[in-house]
Protein backbone atom coordinates (compact mmCIF):
# COMPACT_ATOMS: atom_id res chain seq x y z
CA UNK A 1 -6.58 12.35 -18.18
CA UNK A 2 -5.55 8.86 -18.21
CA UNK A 3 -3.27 7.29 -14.97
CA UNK A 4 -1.80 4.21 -14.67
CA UNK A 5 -1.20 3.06 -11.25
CA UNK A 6 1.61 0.81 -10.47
CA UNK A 7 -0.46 -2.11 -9.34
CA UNK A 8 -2.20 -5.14 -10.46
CA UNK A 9 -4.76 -4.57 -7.57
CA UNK A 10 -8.42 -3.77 -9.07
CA UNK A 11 -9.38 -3.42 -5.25
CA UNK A 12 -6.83 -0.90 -4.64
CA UNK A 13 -6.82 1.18 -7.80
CA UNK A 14 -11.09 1.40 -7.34
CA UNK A 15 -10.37 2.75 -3.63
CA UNK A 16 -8.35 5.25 -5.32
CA UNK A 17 -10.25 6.15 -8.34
CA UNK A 18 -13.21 6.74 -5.92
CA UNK A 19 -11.18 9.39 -3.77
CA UNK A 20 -9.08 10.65 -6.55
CA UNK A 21 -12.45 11.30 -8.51
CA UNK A 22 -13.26 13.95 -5.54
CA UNK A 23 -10.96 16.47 -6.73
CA UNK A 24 -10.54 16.15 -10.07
CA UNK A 25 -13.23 15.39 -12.98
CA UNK A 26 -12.56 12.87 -16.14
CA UNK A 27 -10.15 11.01 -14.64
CA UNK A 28 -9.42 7.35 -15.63
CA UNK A 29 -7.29 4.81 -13.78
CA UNK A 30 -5.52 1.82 -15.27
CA UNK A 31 -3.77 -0.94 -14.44
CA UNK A 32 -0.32 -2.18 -15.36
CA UNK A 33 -2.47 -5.38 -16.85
CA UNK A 34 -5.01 -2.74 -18.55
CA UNK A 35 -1.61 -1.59 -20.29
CA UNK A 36 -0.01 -5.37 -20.53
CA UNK A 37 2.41 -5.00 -17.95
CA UNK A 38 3.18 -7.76 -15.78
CA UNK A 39 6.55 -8.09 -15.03
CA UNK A 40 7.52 -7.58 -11.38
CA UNK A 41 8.37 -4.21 -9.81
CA UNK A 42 12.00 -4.50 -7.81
CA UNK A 43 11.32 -2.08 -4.61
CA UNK A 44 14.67 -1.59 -3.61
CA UNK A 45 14.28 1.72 -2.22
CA UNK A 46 15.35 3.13 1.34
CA UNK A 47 11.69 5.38 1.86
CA UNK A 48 8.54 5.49 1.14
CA UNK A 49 9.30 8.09 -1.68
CA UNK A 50 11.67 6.36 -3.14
CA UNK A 51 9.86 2.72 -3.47
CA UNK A 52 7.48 5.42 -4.85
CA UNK A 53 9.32 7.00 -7.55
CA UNK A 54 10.15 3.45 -9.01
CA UNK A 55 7.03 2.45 -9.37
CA UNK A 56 5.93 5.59 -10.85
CA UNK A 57 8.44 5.55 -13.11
CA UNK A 58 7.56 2.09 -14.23
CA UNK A 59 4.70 2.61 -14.70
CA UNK A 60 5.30 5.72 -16.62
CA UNK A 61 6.97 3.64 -19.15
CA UNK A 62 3.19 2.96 -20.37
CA UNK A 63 3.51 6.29 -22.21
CA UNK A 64 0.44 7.32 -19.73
CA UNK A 65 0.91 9.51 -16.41
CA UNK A 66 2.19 6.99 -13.72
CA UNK A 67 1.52 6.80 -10.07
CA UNK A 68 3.41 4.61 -7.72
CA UNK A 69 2.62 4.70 -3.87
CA UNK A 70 4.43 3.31 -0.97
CA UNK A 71 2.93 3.21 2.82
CA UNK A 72 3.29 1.48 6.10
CA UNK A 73 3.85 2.30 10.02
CA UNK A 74 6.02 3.89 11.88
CA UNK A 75 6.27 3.02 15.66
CA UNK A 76 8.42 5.55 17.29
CA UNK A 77 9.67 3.06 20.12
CA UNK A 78 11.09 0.89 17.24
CA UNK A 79 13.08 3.90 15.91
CA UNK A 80 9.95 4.01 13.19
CA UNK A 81 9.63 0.31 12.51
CA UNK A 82 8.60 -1.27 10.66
CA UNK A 83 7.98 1.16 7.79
CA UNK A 84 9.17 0.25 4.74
CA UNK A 85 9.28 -3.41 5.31
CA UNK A 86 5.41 -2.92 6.48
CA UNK A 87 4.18 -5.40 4.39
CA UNK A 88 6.91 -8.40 5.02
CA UNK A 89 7.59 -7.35 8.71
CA UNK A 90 7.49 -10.65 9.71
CA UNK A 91 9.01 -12.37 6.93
CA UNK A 92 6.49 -13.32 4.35
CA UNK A 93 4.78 -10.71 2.18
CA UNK A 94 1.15 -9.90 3.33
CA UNK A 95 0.90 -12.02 5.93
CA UNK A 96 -0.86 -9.59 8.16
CA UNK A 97 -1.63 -11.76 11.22
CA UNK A 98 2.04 -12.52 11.64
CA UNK A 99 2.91 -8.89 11.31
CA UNK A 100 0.64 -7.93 13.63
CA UNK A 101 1.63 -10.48 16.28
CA UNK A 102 5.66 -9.63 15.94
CA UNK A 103 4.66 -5.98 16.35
CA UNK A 104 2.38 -6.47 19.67
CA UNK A 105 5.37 -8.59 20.66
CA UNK A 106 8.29 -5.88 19.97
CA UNK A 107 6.17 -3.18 21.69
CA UNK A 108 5.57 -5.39 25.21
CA UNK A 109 8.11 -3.96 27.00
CA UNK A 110 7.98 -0.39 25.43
CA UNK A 111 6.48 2.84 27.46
CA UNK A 112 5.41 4.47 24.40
CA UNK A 113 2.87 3.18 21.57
CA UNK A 114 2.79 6.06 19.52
CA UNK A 115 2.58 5.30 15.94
CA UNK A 116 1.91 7.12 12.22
CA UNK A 117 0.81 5.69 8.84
CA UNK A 118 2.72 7.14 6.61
CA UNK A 119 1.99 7.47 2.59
CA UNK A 120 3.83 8.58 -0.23
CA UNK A 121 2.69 9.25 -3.56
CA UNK A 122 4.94 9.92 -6.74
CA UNK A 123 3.18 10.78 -10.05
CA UNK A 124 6.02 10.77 -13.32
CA UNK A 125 5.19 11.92 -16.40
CA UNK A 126 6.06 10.65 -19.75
CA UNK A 127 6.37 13.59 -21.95
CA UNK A 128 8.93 15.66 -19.58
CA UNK A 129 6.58 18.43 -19.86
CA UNK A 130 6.60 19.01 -16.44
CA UNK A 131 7.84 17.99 -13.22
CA UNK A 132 7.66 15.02 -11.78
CA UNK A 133 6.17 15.10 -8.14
CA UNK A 134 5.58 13.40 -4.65
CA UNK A 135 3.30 13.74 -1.85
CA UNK A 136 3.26 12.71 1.87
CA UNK A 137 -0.15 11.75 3.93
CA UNK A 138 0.40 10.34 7.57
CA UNK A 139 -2.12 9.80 10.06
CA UNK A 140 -0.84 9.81 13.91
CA UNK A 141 -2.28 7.31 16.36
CA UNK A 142 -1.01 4.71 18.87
CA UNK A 143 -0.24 1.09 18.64
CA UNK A 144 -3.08 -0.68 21.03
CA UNK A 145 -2.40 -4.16 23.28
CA UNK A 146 -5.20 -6.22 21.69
CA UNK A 147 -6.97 -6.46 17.62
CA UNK A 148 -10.26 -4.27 17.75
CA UNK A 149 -12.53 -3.80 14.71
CA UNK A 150 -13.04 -6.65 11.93
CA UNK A 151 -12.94 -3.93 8.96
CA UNK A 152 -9.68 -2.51 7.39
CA UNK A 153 -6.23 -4.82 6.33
CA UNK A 154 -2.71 -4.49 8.08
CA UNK A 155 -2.33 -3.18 11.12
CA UNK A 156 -5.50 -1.15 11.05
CA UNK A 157 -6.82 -3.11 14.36
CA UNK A 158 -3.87 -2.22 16.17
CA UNK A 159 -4.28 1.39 15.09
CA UNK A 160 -5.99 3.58 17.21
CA UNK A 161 -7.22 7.26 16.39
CA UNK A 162 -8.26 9.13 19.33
CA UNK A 163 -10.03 12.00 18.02
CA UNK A 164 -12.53 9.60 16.66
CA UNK A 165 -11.98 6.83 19.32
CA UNK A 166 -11.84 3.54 16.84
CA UNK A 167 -9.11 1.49 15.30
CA UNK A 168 -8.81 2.25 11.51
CA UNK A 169 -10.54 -1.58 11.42
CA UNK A 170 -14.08 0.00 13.22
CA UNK A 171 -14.03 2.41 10.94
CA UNK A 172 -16.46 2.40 7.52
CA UNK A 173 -14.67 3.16 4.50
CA UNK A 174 -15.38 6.64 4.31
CA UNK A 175 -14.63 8.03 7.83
CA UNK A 176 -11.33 6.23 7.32
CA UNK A 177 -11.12 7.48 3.70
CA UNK A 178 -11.57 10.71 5.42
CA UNK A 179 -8.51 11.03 8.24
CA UNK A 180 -6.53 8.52 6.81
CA UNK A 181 -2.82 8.79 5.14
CA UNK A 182 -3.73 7.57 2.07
CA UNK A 183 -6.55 10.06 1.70
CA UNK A 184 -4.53 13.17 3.40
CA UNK A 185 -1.74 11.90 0.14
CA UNK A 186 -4.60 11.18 -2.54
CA UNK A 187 -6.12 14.92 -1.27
CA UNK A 188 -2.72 16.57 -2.24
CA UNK A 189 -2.25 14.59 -5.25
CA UNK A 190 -5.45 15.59 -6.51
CA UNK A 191 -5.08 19.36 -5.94
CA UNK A 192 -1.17 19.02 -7.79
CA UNK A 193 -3.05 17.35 -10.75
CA UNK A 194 -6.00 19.67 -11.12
CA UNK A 195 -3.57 22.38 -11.75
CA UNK A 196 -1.79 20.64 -14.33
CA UNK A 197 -4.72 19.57 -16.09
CA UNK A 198 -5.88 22.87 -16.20
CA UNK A 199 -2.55 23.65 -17.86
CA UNK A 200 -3.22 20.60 -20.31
């Protein structure tokens, strides 16, 4: 079973290949430059499951299976910002000091920190033969005052999990791997797609 994830990120897609590799045997990612295709993907979407879908279905243009994902935070005092503009919360994509600096700042005068990561993943197929599907991992935790933990990207210092007592950023990559939204989403995907292979 071949995938191609919508993403020119070898870092990412290996992350994913290692916990997508858990639940299902002979899998192989690629990706879009594996299948020469580099033009930019236009997430215009209003949800994670939407932004999703389109790169799914871009990706599915490859004539392969494609998988598009979408995640980010959702602070419940900032009426669940800044979720889908995660990544550019503070203006310029990526820049995850500055995100992290406008979100302490927006939550100073706020009573409640509560926060989720939230992922969605959409897997399209190219033959029609069955039906296109998407997924939903979220991991609940609260927004702290102060960075802890030098591991992780994004807000991961910020984010603290109290059943285990660290930010997502002191956390190795497999006890994050383990209660994280990207791995409660990669779980579910997994199980859809074992299924279907067996149906192959």
């Amino acid at each position: 079973m071949k995938i191609v994830v919508a993403s020119h990120n070898k870092k990412k897609i290996g992350e994913l290949n290692a916990l997508l590799s858990k639940y299902i045997d002979g899998v192989e990612l690629l990706s879009l430059d594996d299948v020469g295709m580099f033009d930019e993907i236009v997430e215009d979407g209003d949800s994670f499951e939407a932004n999703a879908y389109i790169k799914a279905r871009a990706a599915a243009r490859s004539g392969y299976i494609g998988v598009g994902d979408d995640s980010g935070l959702c602070v419940k005092a900032l009426g669940g910002a800044p979720g889908i503009f995660s990544a550019r919360y503070a203006g310029e994509h990526g820049d995850d000091e500055a995100n992290n600096d406008l979100l302490l700042k927006n939550l100073e005068d706020k009573d409640s920190r509560a926060a989720e990561f939230v992922c969605a993943l959409a897997c399209v197929f190219p033959d029609g033969e069955h039906e296109d599907f998407c997924v939903i991992g979220k991991a609940g935790g609260e927004i702290l005052t102060e960075r802890r933990g030098e591991r992780g990207f994004g807000y991961d210092p910020l984010f603290y999990y109290a059943p285990l007592g660290k930010t997502f950023a002191e956390m190795g990559a497999d006890e994050k791997n383990g209660i994280s939204h990207r791995g409660e989403a990669v779980k579910l995907l997994g199980e859809r797609l074992v299924k279907i292979k067996e149906n192959l």
